[in-house]
Protein backbone atom coordinates (compact mmCIF):
# COMPACT_ATOMS: atom_id res chain seq x y z
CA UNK A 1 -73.28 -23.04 -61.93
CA UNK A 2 -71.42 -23.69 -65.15
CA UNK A 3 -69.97 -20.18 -64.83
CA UNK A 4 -68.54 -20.42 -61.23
CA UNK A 5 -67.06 -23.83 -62.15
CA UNK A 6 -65.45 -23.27 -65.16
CA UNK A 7 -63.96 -20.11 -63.34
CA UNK A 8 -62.56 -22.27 -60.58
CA UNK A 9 -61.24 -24.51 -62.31
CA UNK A 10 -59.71 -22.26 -65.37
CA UNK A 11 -58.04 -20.64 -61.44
CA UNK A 12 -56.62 -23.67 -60.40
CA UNK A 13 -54.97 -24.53 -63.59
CA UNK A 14 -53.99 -21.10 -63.62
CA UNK A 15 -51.95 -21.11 -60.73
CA UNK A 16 -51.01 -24.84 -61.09
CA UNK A 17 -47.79 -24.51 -62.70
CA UNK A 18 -47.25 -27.78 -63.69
CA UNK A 19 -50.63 -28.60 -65.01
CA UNK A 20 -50.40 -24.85 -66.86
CA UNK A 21 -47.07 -26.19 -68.37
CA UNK A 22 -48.42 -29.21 -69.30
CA UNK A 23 -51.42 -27.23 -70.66
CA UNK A 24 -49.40 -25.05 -72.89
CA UNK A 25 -46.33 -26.66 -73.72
CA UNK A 26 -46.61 -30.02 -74.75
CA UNK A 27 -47.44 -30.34 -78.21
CA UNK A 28 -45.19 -27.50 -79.53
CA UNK A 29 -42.25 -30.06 -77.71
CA UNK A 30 -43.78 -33.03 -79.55
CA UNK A 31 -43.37 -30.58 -82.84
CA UNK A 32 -40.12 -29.63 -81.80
CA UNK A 33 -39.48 -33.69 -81.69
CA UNK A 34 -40.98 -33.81 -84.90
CA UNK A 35 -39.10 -31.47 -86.51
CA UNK A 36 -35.57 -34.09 -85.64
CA UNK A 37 -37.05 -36.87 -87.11
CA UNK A 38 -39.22 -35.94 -90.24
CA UNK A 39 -38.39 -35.02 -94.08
CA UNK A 40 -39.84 -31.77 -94.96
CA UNK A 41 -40.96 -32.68 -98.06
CA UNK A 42 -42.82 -36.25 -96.29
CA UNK A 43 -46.66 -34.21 -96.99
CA UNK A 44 -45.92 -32.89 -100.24
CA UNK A 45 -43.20 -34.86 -101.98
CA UNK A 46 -39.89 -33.90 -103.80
CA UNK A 47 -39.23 -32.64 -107.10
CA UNK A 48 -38.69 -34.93 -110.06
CA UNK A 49 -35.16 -33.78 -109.90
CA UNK A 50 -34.71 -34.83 -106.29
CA UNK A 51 -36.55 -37.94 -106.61
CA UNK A 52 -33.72 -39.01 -109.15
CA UNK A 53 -30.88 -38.12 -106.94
CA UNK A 54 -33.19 -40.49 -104.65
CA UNK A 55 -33.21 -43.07 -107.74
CA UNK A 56 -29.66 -42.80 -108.32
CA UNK A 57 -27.81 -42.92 -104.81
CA UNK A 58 -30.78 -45.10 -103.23
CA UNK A 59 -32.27 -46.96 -106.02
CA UNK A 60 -35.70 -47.03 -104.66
CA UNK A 61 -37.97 -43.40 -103.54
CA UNK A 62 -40.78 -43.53 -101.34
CA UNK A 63 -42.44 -41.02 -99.67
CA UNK A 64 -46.16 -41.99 -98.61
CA UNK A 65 -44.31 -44.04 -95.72
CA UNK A 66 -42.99 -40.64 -94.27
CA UNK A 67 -46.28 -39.03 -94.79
CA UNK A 68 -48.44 -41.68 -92.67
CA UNK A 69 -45.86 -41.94 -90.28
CA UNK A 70 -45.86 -38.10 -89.37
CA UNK A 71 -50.02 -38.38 -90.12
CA UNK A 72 -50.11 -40.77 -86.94
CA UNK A 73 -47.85 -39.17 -84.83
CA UNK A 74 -49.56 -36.15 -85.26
CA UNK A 75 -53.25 -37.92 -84.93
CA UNK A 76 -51.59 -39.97 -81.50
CA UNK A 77 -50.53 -36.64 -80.18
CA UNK A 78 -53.55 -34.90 -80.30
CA UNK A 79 -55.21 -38.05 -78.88
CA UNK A 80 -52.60 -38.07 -76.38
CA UNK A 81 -52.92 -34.95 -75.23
CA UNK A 82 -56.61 -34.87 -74.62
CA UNK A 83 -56.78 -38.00 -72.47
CA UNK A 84 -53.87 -37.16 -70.26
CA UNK A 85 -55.15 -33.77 -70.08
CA UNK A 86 -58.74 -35.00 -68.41
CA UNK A 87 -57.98 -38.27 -67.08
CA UNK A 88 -57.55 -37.24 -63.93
CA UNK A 89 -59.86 -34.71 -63.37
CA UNK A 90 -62.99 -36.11 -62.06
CA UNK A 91 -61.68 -38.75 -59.95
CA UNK A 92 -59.39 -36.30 -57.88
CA UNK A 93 -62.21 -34.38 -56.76
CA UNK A 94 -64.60 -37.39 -55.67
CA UNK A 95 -64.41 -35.86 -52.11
CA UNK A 96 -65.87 -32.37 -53.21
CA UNK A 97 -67.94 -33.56 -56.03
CA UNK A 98 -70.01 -35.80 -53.42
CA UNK A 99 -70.20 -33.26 -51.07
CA UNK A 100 -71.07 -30.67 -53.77
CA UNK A 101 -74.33 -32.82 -55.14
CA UNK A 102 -75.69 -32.96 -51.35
CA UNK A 103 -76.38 -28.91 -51.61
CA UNK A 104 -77.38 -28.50 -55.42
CA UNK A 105 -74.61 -29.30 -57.77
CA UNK A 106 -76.03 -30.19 -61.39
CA UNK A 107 -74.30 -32.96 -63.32
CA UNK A 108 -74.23 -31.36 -66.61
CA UNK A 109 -72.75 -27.95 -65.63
CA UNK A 110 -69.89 -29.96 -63.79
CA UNK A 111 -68.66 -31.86 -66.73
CA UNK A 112 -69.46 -29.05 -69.07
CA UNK A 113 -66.87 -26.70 -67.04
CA UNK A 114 -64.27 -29.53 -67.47
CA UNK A 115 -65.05 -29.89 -70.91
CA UNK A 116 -65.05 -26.52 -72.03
CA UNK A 117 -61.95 -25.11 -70.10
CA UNK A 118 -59.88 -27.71 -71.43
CA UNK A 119 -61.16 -27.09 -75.09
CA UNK A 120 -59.70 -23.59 -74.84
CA UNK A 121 -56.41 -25.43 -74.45
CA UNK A 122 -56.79 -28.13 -77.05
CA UNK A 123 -57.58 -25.29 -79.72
CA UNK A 124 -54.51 -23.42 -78.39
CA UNK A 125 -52.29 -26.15 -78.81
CA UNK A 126 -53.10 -27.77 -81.56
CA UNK A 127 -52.24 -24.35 -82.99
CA UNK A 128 -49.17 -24.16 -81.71
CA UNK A 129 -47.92 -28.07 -83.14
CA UNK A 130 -48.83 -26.95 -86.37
CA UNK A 131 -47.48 -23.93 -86.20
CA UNK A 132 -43.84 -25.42 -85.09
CA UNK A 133 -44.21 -28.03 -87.74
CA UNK A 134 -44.59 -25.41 -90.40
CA UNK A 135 -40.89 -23.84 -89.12
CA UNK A 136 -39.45 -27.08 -91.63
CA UNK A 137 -42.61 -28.89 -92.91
CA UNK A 138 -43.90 -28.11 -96.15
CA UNK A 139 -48.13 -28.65 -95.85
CA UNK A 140 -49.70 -29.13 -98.79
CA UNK A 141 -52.03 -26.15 -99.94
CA UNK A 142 -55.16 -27.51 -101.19
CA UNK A 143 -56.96 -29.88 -98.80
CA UNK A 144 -59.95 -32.27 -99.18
CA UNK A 145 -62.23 -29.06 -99.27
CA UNK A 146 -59.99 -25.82 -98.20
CA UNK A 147 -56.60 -24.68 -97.37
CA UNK A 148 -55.25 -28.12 -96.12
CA UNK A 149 -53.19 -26.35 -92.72
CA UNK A 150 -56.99 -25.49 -91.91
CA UNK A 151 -58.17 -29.04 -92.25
CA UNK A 152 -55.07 -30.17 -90.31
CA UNK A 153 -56.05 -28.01 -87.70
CA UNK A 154 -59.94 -28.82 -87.18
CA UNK A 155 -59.01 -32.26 -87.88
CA UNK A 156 -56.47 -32.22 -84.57
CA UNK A 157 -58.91 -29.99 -82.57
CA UNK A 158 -61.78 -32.28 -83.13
CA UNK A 159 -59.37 -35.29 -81.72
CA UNK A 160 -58.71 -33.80 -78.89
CA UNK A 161 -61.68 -32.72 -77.72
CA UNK A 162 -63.37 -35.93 -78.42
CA UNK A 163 -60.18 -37.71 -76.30
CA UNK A 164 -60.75 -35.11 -73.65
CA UNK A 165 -64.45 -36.54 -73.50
CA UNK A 166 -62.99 -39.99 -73.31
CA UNK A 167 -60.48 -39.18 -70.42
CA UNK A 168 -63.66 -37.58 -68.77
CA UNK A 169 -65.35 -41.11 -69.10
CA UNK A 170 -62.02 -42.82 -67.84
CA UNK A 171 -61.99 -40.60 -65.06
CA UNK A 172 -65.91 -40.69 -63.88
CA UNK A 173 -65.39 -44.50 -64.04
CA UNK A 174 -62.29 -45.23 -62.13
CA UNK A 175 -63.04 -46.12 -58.84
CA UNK A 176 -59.47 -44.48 -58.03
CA UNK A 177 -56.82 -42.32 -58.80
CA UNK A 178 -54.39 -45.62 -58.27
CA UNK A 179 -57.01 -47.20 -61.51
CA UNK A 180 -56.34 -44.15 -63.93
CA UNK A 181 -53.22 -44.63 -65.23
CA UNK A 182 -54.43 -48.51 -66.09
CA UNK A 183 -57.74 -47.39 -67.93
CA UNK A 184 -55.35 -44.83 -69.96
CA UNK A 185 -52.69 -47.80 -70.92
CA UNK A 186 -54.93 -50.23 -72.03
CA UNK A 187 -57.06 -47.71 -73.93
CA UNK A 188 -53.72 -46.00 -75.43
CA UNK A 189 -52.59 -49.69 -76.33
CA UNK A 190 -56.01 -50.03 -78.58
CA UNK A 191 -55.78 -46.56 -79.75
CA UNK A 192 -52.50 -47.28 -81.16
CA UNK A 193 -53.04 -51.20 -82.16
CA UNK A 194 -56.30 -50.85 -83.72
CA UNK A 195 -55.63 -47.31 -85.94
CA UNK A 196 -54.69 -49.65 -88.79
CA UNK A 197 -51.23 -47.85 -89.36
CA UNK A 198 -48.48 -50.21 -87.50
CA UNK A 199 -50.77 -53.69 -87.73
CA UNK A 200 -52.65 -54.57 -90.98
CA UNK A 201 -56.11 -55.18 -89.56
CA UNK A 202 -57.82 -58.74 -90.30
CA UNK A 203 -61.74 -58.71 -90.90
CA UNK A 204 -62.20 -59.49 -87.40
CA UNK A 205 -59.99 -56.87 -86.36
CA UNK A 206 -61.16 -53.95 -88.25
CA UNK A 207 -64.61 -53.40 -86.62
CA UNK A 208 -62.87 -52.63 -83.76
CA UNK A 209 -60.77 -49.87 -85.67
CA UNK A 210 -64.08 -48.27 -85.89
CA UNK A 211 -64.32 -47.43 -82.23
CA UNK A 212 -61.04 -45.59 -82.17
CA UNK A 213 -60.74 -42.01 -82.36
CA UNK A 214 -56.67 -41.99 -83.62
CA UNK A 215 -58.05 -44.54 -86.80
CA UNK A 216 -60.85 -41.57 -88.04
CA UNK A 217 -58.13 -38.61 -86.91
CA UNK A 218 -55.72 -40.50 -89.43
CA UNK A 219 -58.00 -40.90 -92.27
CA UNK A 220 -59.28 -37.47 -91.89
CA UNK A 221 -55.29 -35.87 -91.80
CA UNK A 222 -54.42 -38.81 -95.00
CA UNK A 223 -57.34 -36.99 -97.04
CA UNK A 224 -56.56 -33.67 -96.62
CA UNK A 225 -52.81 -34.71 -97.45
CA UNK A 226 -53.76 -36.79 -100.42
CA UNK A 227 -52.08 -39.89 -99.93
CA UNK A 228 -52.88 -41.78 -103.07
CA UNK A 229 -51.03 -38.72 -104.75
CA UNK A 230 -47.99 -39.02 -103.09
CA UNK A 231 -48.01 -43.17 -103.40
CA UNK A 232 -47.99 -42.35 -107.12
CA UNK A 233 -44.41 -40.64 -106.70
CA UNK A 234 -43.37 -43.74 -105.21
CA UNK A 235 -40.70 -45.27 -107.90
CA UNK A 236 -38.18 -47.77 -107.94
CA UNK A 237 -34.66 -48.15 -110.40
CA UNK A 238 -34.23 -51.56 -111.95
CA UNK A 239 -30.62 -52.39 -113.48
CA UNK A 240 -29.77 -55.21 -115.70
């Protein structure tokens, strides 16, 4: 069963154009996005010479800012992705699925064909944002353990996959397709509230963190980049 469904479905995506766009292309247009808006330098910091050019014309040099603000958005994207990816694929197919069950149809191979056809395009674009962010971002070479582009990457690909499980959820619970785009708001306002990057997070607050998958995607990207590292370049100029 899981082999006939994941076949179907990889065909229907397949000659979906849209949804095969949307498949393929998004994230290397995020990176493109990206590219406009970051520093090059924002994972690895500048040199000593261009952080006093910084210090002389600016007065103040920080770069850890840049670096956990292109951390998030890359951690949101992949998050992004994955839930907009599946949201919508259960509940579309409530008609078929029902009828489906009545002459055999096994739960697990029926989510497992959604899960795993979709993972083939998470690891294929998560590639592909990294890749386009390498065209002007310098990554830093040594990671928490290996080659830090290699943490990046499983770091991103793990996201994804874990938001395509939770648009799966989203979309097995929605009593409608009218409901879906709700459930993904309010759980894309928490995912982006509670990741501990725009809003300092209280006591009460932070448990909550916990339960999001963009707050352990940004820790996980910060560690590979080594953060504290690059708050240490942070300097400022004081005149008398």
């Amino acid at each position: 069963q899981f082999g006939v469904l994941a076949q179907r479905y990889f065909d229907l995506i397949r000659h979906d154009n849209f949804s095969l766009w949307v498949l393929l292309a998004v994230m290397p247009v995020i990176g493109l996005l990206l590219l406009l808006l970051g520093d090059s330098a924002a994972l690895v910091g500048h040199t000593a010479e261009e952080i006093k050019s910084f210090l002389d014309s600016q007065g103040v040099y920080s770069i850890a800012d840049k670096a956990q603000a292109l951390l998030f958005m890359m951690a949101l994207s992949a998050n992004l992705l994955g839930l907009f990816a599946a949201a919508y694929e259960i509940v579309k197919e409530q008609t078929i699925y029902r009828r489906e069950r009545m002459i055999s149809l096994k739960l697990l191979p029926y989510l497992a064909s959604k899960f795993a056809v979709l993972a083939v395009f998470m690891l294929l674009q998560c590639l592909l944002l990294l890749l386009v962010l390498s065209l002007k971002v310098d990554f830093p070479y040594t990671g928490a353990i290996v080659w830090s582009p290699l943490e990046y990457y499983v770091t991103l690909v793990l996201a994804a996959l874990a938001s395509v499980a939770l648009g799966l959820f989203i979309s097995a619970v929605a009593p409608s397709r009218d409901m879906v785009i709700y459930l993904v708001l309010l759980v894309l306002f928490a995912q982006i509230v509670f990741s501990g990057v725009i809003f300092e997070l209280s006591p009460v607050t932070r448990p909550l963190s916990y339960l999001t998958i963009t707050r352990w995607t940004q820790e996980a990207l910060g560690t590979s980049t080594n953060m504290a590292g690059l708050n240490n370049l942070g300097q400022v100029r004081i005149e008398r």
